[in-house]
N, C-alpha and C. Protein backbone atom coordinates (compact mmCIF):
# COMPACT_ATOMS: atom_id res chain seq x y z
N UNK A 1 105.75 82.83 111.58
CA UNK A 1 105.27 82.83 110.21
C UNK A 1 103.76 82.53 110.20
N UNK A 2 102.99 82.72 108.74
CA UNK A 2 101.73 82.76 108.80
C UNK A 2 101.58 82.19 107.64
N UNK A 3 100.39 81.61 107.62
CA UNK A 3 100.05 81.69 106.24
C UNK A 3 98.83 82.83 105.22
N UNK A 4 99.03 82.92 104.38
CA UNK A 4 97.91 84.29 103.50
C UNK A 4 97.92 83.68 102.49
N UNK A 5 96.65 83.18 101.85
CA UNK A 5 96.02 83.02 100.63
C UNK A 5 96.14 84.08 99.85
N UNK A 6 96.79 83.21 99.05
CA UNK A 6 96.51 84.53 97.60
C UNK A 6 95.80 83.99 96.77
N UNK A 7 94.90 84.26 96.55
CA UNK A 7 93.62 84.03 95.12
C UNK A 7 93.98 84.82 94.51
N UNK A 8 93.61 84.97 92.83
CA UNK A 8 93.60 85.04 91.44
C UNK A 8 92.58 84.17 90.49
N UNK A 9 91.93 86.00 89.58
CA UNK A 9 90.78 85.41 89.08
C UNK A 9 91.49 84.82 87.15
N UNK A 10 91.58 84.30 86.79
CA UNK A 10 91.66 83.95 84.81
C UNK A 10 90.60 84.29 83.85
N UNK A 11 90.52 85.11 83.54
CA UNK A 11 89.85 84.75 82.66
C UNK A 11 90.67 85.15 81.06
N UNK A 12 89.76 84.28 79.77
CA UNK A 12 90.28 84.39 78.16
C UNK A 12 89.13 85.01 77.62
N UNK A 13 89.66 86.60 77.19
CA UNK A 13 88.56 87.37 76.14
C UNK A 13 87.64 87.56 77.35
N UNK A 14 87.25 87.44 78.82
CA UNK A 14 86.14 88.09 79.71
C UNK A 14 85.82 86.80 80.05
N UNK A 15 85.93 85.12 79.63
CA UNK A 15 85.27 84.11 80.29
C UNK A 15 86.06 83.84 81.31
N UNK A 16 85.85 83.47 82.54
CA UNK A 16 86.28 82.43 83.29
C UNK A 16 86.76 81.51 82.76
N UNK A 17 88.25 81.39 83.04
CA UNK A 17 89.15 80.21 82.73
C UNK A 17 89.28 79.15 83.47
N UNK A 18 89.09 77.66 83.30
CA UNK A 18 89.53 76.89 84.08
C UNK A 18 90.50 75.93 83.00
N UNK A 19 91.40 74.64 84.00
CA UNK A 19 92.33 73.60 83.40
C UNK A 19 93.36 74.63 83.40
N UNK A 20 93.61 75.74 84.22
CA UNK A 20 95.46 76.28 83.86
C UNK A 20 96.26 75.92 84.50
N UNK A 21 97.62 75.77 84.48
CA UNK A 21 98.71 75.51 85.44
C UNK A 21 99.28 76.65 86.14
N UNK A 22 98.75 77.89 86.60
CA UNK A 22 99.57 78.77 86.76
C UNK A 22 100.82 78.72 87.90
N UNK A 23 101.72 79.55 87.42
CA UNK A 23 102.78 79.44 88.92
C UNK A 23 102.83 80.58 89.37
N UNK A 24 103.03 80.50 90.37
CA UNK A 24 103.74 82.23 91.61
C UNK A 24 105.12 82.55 91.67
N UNK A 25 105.52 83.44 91.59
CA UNK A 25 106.74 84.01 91.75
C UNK A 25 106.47 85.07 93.04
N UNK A 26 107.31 84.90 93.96
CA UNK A 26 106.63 85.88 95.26
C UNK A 26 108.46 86.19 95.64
N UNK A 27 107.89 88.20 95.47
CA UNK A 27 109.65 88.78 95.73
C UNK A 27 109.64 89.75 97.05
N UNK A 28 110.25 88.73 97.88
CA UNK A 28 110.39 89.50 99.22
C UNK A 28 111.15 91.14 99.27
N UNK A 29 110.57 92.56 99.47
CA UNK A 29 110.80 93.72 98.91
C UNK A 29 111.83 93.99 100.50
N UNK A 30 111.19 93.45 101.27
CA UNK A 30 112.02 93.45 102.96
C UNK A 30 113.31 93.09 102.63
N UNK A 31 113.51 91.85 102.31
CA UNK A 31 114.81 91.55 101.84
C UNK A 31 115.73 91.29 100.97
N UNK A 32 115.06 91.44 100.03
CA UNK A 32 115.37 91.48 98.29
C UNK A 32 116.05 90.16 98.30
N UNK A 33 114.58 89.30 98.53
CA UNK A 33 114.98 87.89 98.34
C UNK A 33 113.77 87.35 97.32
N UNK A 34 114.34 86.29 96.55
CA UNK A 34 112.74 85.94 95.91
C UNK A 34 112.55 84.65 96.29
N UNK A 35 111.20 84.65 97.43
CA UNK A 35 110.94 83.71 98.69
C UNK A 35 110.39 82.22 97.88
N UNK A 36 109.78 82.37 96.93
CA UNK A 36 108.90 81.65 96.23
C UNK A 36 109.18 81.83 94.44
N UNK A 37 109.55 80.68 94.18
CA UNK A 37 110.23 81.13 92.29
C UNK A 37 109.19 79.54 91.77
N UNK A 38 108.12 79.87 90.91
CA UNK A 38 107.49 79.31 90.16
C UNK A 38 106.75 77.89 90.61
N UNK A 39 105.80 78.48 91.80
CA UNK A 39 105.28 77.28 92.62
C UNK A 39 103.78 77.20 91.94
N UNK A 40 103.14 75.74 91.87
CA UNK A 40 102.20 76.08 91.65
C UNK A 40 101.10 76.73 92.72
N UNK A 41 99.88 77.27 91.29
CA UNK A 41 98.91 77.68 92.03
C UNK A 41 97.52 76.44 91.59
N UNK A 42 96.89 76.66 92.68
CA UNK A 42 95.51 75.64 92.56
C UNK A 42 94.53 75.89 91.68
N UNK A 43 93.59 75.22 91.29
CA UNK A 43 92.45 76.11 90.56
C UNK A 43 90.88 75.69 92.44
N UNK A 44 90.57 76.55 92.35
CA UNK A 44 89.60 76.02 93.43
C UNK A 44 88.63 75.18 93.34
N UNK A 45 87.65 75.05 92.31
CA UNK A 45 86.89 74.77 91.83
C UNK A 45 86.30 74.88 91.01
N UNK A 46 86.71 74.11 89.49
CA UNK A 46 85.97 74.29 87.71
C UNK A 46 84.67 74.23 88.01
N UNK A 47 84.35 73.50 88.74
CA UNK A 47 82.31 73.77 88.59
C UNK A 47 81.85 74.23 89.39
N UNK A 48 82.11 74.78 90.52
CA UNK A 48 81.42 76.23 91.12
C UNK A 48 82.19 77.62 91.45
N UNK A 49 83.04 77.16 91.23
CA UNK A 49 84.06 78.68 90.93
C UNK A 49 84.70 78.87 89.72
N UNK A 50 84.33 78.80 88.52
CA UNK A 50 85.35 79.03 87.52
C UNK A 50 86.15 80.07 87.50
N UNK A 51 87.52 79.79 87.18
CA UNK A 51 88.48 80.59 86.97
C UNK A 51 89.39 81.11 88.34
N UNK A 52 88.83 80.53 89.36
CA UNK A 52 89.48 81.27 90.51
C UNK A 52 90.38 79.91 90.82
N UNK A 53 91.71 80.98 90.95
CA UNK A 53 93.35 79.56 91.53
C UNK A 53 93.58 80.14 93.13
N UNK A 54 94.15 79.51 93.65
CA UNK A 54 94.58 79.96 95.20
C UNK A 54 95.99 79.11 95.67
N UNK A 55 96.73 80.32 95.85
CA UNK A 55 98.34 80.02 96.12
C UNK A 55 98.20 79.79 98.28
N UNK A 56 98.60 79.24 99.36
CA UNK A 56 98.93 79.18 100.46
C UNK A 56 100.43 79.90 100.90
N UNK A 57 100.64 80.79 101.12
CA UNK A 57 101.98 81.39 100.85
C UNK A 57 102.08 81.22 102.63
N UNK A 58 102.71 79.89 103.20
CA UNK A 58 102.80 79.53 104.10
C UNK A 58 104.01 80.15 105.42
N UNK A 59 104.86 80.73 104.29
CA UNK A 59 105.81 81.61 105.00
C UNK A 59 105.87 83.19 105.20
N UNK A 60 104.66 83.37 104.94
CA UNK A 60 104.27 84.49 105.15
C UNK A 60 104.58 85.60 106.46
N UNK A 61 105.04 86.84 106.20
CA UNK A 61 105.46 87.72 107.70
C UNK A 61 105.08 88.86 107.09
N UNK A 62 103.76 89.26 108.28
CA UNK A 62 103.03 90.20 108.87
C UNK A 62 104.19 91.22 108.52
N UNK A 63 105.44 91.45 109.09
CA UNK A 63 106.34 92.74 109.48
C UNK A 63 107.08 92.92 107.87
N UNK A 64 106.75 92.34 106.84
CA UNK A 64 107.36 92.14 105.58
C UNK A 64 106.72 92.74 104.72
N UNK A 65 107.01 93.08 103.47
CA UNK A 65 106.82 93.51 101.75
C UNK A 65 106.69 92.58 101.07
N UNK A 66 105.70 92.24 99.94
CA UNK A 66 106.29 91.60 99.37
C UNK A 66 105.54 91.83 97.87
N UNK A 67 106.18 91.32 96.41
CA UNK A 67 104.97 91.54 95.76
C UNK A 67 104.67 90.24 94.60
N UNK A 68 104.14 90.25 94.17
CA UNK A 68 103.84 88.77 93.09
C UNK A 68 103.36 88.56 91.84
N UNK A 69 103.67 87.94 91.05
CA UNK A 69 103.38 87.51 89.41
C UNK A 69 103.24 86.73 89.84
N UNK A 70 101.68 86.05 89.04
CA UNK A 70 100.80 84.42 88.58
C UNK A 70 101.08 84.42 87.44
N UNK A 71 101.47 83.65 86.35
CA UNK A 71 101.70 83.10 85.34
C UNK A 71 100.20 82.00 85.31
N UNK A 72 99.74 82.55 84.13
CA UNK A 72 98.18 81.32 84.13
C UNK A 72 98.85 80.59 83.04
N UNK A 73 99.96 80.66 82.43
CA UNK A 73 100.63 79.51 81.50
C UNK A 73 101.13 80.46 80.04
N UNK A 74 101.56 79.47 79.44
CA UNK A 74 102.07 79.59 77.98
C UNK A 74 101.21 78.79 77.02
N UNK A 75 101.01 78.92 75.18
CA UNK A 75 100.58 78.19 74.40
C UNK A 75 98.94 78.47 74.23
N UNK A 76 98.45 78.04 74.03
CA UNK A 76 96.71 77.81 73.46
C UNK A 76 95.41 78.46 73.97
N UNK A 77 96.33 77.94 75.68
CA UNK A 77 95.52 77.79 76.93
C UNK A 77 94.45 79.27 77.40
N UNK A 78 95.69 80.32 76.96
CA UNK A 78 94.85 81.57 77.81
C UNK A 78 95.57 83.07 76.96
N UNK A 79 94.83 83.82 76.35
CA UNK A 79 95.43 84.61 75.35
C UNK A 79 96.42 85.55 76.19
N UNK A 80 97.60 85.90 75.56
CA UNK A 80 98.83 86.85 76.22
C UNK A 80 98.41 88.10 77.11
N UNK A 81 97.16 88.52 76.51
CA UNK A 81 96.85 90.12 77.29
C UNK A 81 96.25 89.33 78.54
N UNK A 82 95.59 88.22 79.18
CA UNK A 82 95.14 87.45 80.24
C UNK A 82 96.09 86.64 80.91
N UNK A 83 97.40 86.76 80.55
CA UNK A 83 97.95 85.69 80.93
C UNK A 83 98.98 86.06 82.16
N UNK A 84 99.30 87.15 83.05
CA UNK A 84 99.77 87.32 84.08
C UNK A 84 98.86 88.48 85.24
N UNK A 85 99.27 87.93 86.28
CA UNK A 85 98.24 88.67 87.20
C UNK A 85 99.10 89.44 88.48
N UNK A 86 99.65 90.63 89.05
CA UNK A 86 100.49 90.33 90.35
C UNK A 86 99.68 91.46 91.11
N UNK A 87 100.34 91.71 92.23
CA UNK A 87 99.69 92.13 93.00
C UNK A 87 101.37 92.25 94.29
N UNK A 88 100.27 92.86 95.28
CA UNK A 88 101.45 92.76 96.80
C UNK A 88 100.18 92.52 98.11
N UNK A 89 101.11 92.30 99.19
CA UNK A 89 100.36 92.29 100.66
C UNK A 89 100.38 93.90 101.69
N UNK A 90 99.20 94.57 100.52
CA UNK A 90 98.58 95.89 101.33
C UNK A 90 98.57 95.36 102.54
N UNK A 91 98.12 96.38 103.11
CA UNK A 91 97.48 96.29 104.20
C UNK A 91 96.18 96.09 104.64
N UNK A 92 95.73 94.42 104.47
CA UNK A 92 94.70 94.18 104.65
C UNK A 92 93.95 94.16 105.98
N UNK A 93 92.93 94.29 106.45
CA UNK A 93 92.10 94.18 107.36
C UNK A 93 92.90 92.82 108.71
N UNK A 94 92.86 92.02 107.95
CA UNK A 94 93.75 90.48 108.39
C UNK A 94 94.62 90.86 109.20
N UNK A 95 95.82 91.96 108.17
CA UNK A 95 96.85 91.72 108.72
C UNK A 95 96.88 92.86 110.09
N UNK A 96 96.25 93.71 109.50
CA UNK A 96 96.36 94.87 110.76
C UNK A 96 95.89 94.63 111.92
N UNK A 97 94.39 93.42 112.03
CA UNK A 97 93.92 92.75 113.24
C UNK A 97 95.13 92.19 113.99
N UNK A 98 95.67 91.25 112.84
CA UNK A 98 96.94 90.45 113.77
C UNK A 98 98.15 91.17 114.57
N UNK A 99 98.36 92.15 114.22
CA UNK A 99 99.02 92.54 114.46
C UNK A 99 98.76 94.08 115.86
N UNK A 100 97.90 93.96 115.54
CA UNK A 100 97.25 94.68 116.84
C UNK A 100 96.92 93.68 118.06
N UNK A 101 96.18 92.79 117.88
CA UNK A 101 95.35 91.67 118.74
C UNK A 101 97.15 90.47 119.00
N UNK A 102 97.62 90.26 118.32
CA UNK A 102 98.49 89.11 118.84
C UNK A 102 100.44 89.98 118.81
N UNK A 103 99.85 91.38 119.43
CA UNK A 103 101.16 92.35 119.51
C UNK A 103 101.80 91.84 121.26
N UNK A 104 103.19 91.67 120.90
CA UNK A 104 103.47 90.78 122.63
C UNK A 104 103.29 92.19 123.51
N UNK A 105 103.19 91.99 124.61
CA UNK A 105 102.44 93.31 125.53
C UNK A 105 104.38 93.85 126.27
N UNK A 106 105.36 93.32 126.04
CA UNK A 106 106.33 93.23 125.99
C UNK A 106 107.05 94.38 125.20
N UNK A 107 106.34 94.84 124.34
CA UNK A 107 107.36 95.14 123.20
C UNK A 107 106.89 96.93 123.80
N UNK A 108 105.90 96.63 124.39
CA UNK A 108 105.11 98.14 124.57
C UNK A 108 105.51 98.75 126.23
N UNK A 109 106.64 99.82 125.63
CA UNK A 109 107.25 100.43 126.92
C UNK A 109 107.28 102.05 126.69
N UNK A 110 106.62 102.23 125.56
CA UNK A 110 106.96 103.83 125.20
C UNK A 110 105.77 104.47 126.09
N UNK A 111 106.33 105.84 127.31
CA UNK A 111 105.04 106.27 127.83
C UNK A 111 104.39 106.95 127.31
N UNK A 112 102.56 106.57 127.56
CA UNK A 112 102.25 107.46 127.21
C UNK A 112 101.40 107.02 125.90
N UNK A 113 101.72 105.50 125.54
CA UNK A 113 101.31 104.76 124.26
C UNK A 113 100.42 103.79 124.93
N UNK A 114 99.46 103.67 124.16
CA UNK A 114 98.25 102.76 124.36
C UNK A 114 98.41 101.37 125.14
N UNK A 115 99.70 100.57 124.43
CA UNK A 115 99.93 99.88 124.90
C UNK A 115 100.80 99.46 126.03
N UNK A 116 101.16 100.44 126.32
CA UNK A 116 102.10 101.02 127.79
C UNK A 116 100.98 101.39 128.95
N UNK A 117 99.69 101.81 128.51
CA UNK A 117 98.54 101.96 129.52
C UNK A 117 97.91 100.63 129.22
N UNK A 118 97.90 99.96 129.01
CA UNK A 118 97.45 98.37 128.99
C UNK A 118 97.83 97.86 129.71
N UNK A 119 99.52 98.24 129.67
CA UNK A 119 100.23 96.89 130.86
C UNK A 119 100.07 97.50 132.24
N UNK A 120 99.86 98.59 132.26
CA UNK A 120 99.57 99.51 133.46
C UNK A 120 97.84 99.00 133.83
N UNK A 121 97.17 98.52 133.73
CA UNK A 121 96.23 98.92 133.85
C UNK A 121 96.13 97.11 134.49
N UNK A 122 96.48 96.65 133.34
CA UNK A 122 97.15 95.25 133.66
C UNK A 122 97.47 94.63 135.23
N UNK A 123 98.73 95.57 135.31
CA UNK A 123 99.90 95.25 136.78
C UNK A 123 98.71 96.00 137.92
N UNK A 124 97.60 97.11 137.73
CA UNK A 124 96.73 97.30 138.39
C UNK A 124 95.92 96.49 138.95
N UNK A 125 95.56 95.49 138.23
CA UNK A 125 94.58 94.73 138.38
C UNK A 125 95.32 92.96 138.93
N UNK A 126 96.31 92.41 138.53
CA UNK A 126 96.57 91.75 138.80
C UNK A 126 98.32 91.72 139.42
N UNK A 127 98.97 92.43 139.41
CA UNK A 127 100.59 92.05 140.02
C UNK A 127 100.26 92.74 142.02
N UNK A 128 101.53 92.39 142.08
CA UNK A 128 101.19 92.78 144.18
C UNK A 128 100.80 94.29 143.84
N UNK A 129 100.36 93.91 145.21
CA UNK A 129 99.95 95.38 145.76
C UNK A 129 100.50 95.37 147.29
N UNK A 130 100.95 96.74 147.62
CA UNK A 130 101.15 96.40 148.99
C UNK A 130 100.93 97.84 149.54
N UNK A 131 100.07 97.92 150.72
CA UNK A 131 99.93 99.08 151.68
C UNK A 131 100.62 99.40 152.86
N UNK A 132 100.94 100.57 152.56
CA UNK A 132 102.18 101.48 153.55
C UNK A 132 101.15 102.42 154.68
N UNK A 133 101.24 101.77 155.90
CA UNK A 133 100.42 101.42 157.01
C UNK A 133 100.59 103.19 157.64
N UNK A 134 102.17 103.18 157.80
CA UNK A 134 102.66 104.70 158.02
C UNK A 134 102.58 105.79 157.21
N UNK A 135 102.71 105.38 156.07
CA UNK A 135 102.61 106.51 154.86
C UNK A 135 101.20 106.99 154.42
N UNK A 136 100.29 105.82 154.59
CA UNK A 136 98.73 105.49 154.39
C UNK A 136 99.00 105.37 152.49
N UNK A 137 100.06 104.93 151.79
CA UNK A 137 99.90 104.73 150.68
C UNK A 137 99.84 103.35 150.02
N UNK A 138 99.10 102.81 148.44
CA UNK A 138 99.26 101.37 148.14
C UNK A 138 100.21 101.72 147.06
N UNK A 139 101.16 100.76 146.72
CA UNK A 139 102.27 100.34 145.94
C UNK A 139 101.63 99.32 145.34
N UNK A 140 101.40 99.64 143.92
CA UNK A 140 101.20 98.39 142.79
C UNK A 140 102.75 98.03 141.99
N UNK A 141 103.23 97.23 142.22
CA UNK A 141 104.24 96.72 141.69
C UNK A 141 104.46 96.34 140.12
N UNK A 142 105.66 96.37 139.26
CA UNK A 142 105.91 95.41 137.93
C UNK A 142 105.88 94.15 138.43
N UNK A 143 105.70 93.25 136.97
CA UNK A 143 105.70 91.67 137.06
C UNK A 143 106.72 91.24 137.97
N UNK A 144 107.82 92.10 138.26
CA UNK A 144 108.75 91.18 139.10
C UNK A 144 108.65 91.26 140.60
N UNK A 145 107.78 91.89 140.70
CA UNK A 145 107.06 92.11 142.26
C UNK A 145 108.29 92.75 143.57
N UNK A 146 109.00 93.63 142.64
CA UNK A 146 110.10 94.60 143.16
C UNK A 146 110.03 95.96 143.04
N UNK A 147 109.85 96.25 141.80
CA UNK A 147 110.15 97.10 141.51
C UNK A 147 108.38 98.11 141.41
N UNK A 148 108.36 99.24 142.05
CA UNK A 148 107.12 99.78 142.06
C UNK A 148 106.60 100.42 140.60
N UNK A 149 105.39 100.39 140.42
CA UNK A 149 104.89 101.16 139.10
C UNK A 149 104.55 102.59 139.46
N UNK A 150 103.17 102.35 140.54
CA UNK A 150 102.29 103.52 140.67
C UNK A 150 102.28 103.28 142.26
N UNK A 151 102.64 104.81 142.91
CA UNK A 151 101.47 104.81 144.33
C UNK A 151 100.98 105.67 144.27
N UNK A 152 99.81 105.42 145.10
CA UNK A 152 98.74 106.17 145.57
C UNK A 152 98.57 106.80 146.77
N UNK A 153 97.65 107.49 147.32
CA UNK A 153 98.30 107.71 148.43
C UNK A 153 96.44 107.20 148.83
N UNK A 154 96.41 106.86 150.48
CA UNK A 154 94.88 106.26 150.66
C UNK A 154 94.32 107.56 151.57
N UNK A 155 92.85 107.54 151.50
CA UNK A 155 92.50 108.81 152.34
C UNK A 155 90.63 108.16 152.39
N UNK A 156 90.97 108.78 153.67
CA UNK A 156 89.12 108.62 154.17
C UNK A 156 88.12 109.43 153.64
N UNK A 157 86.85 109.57 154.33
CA UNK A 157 85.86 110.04 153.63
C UNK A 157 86.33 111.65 153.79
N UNK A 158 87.09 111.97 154.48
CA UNK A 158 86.96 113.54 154.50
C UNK A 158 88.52 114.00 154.11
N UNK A 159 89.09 113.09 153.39
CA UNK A 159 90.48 113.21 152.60
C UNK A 159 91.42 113.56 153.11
N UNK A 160 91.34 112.68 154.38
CA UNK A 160 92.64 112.56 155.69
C UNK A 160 93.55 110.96 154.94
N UNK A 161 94.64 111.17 155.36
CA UNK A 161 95.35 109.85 154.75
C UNK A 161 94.74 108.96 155.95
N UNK A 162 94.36 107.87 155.23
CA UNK A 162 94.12 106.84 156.15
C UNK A 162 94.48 105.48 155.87
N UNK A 163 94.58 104.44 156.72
CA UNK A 163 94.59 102.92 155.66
C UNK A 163 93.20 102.08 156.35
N UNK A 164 92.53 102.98 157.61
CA UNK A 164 91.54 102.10 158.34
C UNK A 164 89.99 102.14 157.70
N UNK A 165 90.06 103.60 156.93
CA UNK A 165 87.93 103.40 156.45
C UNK A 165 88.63 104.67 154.93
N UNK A 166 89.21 103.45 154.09
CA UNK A 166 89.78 104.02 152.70
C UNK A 166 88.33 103.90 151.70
N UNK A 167 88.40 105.52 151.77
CA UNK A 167 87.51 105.84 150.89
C UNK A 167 88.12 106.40 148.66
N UNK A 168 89.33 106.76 148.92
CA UNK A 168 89.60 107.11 147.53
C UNK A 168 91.15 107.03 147.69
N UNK A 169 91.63 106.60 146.65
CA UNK A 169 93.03 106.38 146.48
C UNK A 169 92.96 107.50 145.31
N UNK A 170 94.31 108.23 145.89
CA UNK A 170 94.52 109.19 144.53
C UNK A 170 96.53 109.17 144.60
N UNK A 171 96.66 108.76 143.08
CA UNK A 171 98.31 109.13 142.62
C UNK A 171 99.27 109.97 143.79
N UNK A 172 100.15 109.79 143.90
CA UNK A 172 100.85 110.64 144.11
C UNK A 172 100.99 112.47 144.13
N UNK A 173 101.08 112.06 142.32
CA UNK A 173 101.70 113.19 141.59
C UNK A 173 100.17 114.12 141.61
N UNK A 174 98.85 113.83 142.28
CA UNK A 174 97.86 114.50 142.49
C UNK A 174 98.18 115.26 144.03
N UNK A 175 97.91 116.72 143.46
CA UNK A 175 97.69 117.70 144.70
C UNK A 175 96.95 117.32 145.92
């Protein structure tokens, strides 16, 4: 879970409103649950932010829908055409970072997908390696240091297989 600020601006007749009680109603569309039923919202600051409230919607999920009514109150306080605000969680900048940048490298096995050449590039650089002395080829292994990913085959300067003066490793599946 995460948390995502939701701000909301008030204003009565075009002024900046401050002193409201508003509440949140937040309706999970993922699961047709309603996560949050009439919590308050904050006001941020009457003397250098007028009118702006801010909800912490602490249970927040990236992989979810959801959408929301602010209630800025009932009575005196804030005229009827000003008095509800909702909105949902587009797809903000935020969320699409997170979800790119903190994606488990796990989940990415489809070939051929970005993140399937990551972990490849990955197990290149850091899982075993081991050279086949007879074959003149290197074996880069998966994390479990069994099972092979990629070989190569090794070859000298004049593109004889070699393992003694390895000048270029090329794939296999290369002619």
């Amino acid at each position: 879970m995460a948390t995502k600020n939701i701000t909301v601006f008030f204003t009565d007749a075009g002024v900046p409103k401050t002193g409201l009680s508003p509440t949140i109603n937040i309706w999970n569309l993922t699961t047709s649950t309603l996560d949050v039923s009439a919590a308050a919202v904050t006001e941020v600051s009457a003397g250098s932010m007028p009118g702006w409230y801010n909800y912490a919607f602490t249970s927040y999920n990236y992989d979810e829908s959801y959408l929301f009514t602010i209630d800025g109150g009932a009575g005196m306080f804030i005229s009827v055409c000003d008095r509800y605000k909702y909105g949902g969680n587009e797809s903000y900048e935020e969320d699409i970072s997170y979800e790119v940048w903190e994606e488990d490298n796990t989940t990415h096995t489809t070939t051929n997908t970005t993140g399937q050449l990551l972990n490849i590039i990955t197990a290149v650089l850091v899982n075993r390696t081991k050279i086949d002395t007879a074959a003149a080829t290197l074996t880069v292994y998966d994390s479990d240091c069994v099972t092979p990913l990629i070989v190569f085959d090794l070859k000298d300067s004049f593109g004889n297989p070699s393992v003694v003066e390895v000048c270029e490793r090329t794939p296999t599946t290369c002619p």
